[in-house]
Every structure is written in structure tokens, then in C-alpha cells.
N, C-alpha and C. Protein backbone atom coordinates (compact mmCIF):
# COMPACT_ATOMS: atom_id res chain seq x y z
N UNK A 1 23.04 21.04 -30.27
CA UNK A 1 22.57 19.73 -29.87
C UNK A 1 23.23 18.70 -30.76
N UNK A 2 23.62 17.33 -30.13
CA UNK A 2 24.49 16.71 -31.03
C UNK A 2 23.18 15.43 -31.59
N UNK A 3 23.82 14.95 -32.77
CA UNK A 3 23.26 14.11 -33.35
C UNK A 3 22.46 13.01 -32.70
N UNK A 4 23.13 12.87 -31.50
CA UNK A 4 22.40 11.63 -30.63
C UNK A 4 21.52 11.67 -29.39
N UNK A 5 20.96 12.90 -29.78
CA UNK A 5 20.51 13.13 -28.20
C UNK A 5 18.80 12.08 -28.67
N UNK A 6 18.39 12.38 -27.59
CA UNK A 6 17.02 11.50 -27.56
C UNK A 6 15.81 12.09 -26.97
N UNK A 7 15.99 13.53 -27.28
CA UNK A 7 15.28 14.32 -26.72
C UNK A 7 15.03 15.17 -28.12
N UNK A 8 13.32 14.81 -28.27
CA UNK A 8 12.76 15.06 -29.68
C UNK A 8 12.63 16.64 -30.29
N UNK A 9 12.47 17.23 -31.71
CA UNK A 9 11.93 18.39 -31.45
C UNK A 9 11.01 18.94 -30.52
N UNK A 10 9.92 18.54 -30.02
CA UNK A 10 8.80 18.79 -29.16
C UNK A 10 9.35 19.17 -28.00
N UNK A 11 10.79 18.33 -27.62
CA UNK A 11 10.88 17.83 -26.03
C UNK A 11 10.29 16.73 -25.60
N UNK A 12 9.49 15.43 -26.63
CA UNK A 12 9.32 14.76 -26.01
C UNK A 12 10.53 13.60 -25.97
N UNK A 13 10.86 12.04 -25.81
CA UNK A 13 11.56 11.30 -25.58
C UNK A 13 11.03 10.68 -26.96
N UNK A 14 12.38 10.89 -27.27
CA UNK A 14 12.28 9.22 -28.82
C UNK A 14 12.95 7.94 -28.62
N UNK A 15 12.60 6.75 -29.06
CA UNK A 15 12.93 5.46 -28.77
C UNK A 15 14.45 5.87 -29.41
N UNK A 16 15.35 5.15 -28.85
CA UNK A 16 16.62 5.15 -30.10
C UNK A 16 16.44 3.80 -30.41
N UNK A 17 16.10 2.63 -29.99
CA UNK A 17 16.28 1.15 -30.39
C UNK A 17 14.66 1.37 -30.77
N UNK A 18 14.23 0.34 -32.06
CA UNK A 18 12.68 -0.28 -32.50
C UNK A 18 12.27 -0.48 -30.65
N UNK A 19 10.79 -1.04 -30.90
CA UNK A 19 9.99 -1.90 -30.08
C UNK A 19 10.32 -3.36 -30.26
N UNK A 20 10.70 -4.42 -29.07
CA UNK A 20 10.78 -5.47 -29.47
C UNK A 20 9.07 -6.36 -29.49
N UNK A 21 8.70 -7.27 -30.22
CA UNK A 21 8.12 -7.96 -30.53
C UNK A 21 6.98 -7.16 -31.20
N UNK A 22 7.49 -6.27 -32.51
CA UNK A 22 6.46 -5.77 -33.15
C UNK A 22 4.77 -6.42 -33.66
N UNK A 23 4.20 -5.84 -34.09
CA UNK A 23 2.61 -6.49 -34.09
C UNK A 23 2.57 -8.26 -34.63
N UNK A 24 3.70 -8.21 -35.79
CA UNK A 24 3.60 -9.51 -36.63
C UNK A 24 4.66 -9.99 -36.03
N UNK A 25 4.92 -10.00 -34.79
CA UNK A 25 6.28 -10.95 -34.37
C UNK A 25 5.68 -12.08 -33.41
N UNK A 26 5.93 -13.42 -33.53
CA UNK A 26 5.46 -14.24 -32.40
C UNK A 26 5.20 -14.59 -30.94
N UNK A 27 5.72 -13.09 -30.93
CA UNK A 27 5.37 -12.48 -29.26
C UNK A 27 4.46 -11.95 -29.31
N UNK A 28 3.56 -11.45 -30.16
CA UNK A 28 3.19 -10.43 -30.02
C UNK A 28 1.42 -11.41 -30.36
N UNK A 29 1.98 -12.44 -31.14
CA UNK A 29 0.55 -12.99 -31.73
C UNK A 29 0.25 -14.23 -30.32
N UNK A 30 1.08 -14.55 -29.33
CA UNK A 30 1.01 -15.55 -28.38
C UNK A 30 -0.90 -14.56 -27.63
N UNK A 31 -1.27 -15.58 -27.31
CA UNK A 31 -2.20 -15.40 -26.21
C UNK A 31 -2.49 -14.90 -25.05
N UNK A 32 -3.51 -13.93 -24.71
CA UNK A 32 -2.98 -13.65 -23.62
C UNK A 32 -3.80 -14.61 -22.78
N UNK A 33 -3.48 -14.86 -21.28
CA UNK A 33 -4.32 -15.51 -20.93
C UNK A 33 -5.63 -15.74 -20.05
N UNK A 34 -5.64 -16.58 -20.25
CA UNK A 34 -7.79 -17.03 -20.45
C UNK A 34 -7.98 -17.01 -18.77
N UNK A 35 -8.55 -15.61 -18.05
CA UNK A 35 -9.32 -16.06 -16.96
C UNK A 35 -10.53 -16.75 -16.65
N UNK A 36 -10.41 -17.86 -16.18
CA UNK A 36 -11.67 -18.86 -16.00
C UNK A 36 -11.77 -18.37 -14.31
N UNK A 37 -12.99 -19.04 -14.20
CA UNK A 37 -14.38 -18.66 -12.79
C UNK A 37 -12.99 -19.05 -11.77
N UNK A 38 -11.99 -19.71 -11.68
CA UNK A 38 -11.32 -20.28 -10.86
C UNK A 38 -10.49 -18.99 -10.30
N UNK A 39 -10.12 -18.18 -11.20
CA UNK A 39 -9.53 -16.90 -11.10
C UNK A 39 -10.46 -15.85 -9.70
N UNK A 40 -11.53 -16.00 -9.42
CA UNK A 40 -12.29 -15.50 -8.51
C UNK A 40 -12.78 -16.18 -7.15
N UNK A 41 -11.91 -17.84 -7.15
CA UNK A 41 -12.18 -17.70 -5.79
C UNK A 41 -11.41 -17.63 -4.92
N UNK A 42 -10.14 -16.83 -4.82
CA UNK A 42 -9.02 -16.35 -4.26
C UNK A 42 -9.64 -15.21 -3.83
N UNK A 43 -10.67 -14.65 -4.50
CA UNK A 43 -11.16 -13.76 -3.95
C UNK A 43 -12.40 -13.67 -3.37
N UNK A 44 -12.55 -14.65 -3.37
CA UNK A 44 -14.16 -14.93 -2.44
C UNK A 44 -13.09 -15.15 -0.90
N UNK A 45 -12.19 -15.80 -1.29
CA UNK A 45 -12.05 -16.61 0.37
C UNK A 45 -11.24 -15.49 0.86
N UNK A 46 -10.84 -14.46 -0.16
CA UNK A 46 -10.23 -13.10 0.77
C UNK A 46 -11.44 -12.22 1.28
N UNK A 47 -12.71 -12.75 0.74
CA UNK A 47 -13.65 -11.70 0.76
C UNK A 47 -14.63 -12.30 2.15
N UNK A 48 -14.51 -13.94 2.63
CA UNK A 48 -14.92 -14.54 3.65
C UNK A 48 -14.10 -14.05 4.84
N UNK A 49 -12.79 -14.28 4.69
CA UNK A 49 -11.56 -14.26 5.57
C UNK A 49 -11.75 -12.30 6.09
N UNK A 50 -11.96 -11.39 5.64
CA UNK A 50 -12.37 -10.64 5.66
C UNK A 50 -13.51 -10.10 6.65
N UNK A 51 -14.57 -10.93 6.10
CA UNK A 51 -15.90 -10.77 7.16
C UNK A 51 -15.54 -11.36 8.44
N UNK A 52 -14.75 -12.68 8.39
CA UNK A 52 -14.81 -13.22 9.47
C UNK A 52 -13.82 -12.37 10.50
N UNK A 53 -12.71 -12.11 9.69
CA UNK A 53 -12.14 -11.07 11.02
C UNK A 53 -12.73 -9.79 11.45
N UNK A 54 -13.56 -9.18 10.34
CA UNK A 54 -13.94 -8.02 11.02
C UNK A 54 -15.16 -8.36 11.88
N UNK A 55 -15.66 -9.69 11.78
CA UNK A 55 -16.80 -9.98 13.13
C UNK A 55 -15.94 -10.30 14.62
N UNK A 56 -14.72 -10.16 14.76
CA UNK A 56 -14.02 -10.76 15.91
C UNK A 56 -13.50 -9.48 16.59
N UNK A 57 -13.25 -9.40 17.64
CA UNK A 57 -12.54 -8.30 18.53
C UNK A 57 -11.70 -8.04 18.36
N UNK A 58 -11.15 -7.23 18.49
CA UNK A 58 -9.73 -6.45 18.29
C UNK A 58 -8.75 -6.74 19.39
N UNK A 59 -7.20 -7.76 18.81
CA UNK A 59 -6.67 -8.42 19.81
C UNK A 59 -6.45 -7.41 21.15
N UNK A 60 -6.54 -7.68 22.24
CA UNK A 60 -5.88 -6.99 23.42
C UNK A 60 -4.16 -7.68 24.25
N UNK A 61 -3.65 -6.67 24.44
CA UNK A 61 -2.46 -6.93 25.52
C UNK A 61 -3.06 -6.72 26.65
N UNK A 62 -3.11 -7.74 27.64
CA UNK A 62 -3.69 -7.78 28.59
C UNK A 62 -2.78 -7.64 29.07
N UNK A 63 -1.40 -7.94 29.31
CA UNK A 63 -0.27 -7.50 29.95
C UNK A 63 -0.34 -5.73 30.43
N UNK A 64 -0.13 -5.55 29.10
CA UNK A 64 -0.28 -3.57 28.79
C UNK A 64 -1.38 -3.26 29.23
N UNK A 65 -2.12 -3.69 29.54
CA UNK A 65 -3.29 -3.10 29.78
C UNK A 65 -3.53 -3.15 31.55
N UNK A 66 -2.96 -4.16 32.00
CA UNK A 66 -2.68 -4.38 33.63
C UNK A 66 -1.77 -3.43 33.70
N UNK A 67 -0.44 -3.42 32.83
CA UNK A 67 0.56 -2.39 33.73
C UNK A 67 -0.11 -1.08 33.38
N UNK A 68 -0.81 -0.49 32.52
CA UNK A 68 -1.32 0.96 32.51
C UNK A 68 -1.79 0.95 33.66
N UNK A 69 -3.52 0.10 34.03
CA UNK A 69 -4.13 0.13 35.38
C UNK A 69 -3.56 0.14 36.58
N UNK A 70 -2.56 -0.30 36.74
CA UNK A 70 -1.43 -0.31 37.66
C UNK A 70 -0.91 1.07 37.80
N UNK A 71 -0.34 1.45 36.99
CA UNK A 71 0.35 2.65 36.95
C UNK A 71 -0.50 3.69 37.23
N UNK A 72 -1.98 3.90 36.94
CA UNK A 72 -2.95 4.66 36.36
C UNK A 72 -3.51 4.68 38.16
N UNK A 73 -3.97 3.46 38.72
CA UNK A 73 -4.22 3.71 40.02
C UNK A 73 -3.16 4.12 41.16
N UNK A 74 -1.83 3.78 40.75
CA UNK A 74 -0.65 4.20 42.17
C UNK A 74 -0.39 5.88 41.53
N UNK A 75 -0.73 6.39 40.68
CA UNK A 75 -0.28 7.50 40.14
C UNK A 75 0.75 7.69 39.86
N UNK A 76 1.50 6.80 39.13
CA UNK A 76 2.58 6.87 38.37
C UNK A 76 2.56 7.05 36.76
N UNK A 77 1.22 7.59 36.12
CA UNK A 77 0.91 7.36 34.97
C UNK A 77 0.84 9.30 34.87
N UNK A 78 1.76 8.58 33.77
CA UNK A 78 2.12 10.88 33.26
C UNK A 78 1.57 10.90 32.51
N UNK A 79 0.89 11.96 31.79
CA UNK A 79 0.35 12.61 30.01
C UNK A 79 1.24 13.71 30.18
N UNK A 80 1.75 13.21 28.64
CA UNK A 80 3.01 14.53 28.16
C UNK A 80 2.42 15.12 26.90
N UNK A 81 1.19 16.48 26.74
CA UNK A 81 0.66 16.89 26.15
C UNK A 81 0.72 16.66 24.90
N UNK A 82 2.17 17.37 24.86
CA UNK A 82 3.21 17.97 23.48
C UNK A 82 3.67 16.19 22.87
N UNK A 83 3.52 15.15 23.39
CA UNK A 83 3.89 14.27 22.61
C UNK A 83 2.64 13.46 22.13
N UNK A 84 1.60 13.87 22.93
CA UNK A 84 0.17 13.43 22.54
C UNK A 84 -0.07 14.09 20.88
N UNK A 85 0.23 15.37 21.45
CA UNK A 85 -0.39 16.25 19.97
C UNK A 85 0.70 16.21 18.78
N UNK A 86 1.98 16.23 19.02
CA UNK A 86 3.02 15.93 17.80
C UNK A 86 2.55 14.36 16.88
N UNK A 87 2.61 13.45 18.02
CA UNK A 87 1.83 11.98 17.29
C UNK A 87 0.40 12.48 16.59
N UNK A 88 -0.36 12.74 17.48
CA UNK A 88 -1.64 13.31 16.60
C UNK A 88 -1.34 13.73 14.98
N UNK A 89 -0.72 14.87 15.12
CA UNK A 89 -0.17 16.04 13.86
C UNK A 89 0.49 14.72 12.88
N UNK A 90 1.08 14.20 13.68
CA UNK A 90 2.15 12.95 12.30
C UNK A 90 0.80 11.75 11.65
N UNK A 91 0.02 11.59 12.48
CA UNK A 91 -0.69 10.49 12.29
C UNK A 91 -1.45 11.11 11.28
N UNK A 92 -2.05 12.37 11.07
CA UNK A 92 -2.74 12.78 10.34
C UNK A 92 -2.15 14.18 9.46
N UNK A 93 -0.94 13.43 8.82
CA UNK A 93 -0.26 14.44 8.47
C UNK A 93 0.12 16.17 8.08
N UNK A 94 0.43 16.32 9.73
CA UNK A 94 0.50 17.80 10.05
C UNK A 94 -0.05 18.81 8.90
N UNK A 95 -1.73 18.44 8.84
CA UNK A 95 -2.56 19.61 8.34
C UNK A 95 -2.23 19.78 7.08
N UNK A 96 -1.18 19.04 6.08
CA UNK A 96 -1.06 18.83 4.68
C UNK A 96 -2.39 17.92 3.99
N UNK A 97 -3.17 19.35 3.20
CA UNK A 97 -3.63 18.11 2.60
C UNK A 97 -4.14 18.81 1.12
């Protein structure tokens, strides 16, 4: 092993450069900063915006939804098993869990 590797007795990883802005360095003594009440209402109005959409319906394509009925009453509307159940299997990732 040569002199410079960076791979410790243990095997763990050693710094080769210091830490910059050690404990007594003026980075290190700066502030961190001060959350005030203002910090929480970004999350109230995500937490309104929230309720209010989940009280509303779930948009529809009324387009898509005429041409299915369409298709669905002239009998032009196929089910292709094997692509029902492959989407299934992907959506709920093929039984990995």
C-alpha cells in the first residue's frame, strides 16, 4: 500500500485535507438561523390548500370518457388481459417487496 492512499487501517476513509471552518473559525461561530412563527405559515396554507383539494372531485375527461361509452356501446371496446395484469404487476411492483 503506498503512502497516500486514504483508506485507513480499519478500512475506514481518512480526510487527507483538515475540516474547513474548524470550531474557533468565524464560520463556524456565525449564527444559525432564528425560525420565527412566520416560518409556519407556508405551512398552514399548504395544510388549507390541501383540505381544500381533497374536498373537490377528482378532475374528469369527459372527452375520454364519451369516446370509451361510445366504443363500449358499438362494441368496439377490447380488454387485453395480459396488458391489464403486466400494468397491474408494474404498478405494484411485480411482488418485490
Amino acid at each position: 500500500m503506498s503512502g497516500d492512499s486514504k483508506i485507513g487501517p480499519i478500512g475506514g476513509i481518512v480526510r487527507a485535507n483538515p475540516l474547513r471552518g474548524a470550531a474557533g473559525s468565524p464560520a463556524a461561530r456565525a449564527a444559525a438561523p432564528v425560525h420565527t412563527a412566520q416560518d409556519s405559515v407556508p405551512a398552514a396554507r399548504l395544510t388549507r390548500l390541501t383540505g381544500s383539494l381533497a374536498s373537490e372531485p377528482p378532475p374528469i375527461d369527459v372527452a375520454r370518457v364519451a369516446s370509451l361509452r361510445s366504443a363500449i356501446a358499438s362494441g368496439n371496446y377490447s380488454v387485453h388481459p395480459a396488458i391489464i395484469a403486466s400494468a397491474m404487476l408494474d404498478f405494484h411492483g411485480r411482488g418485490a417487496e
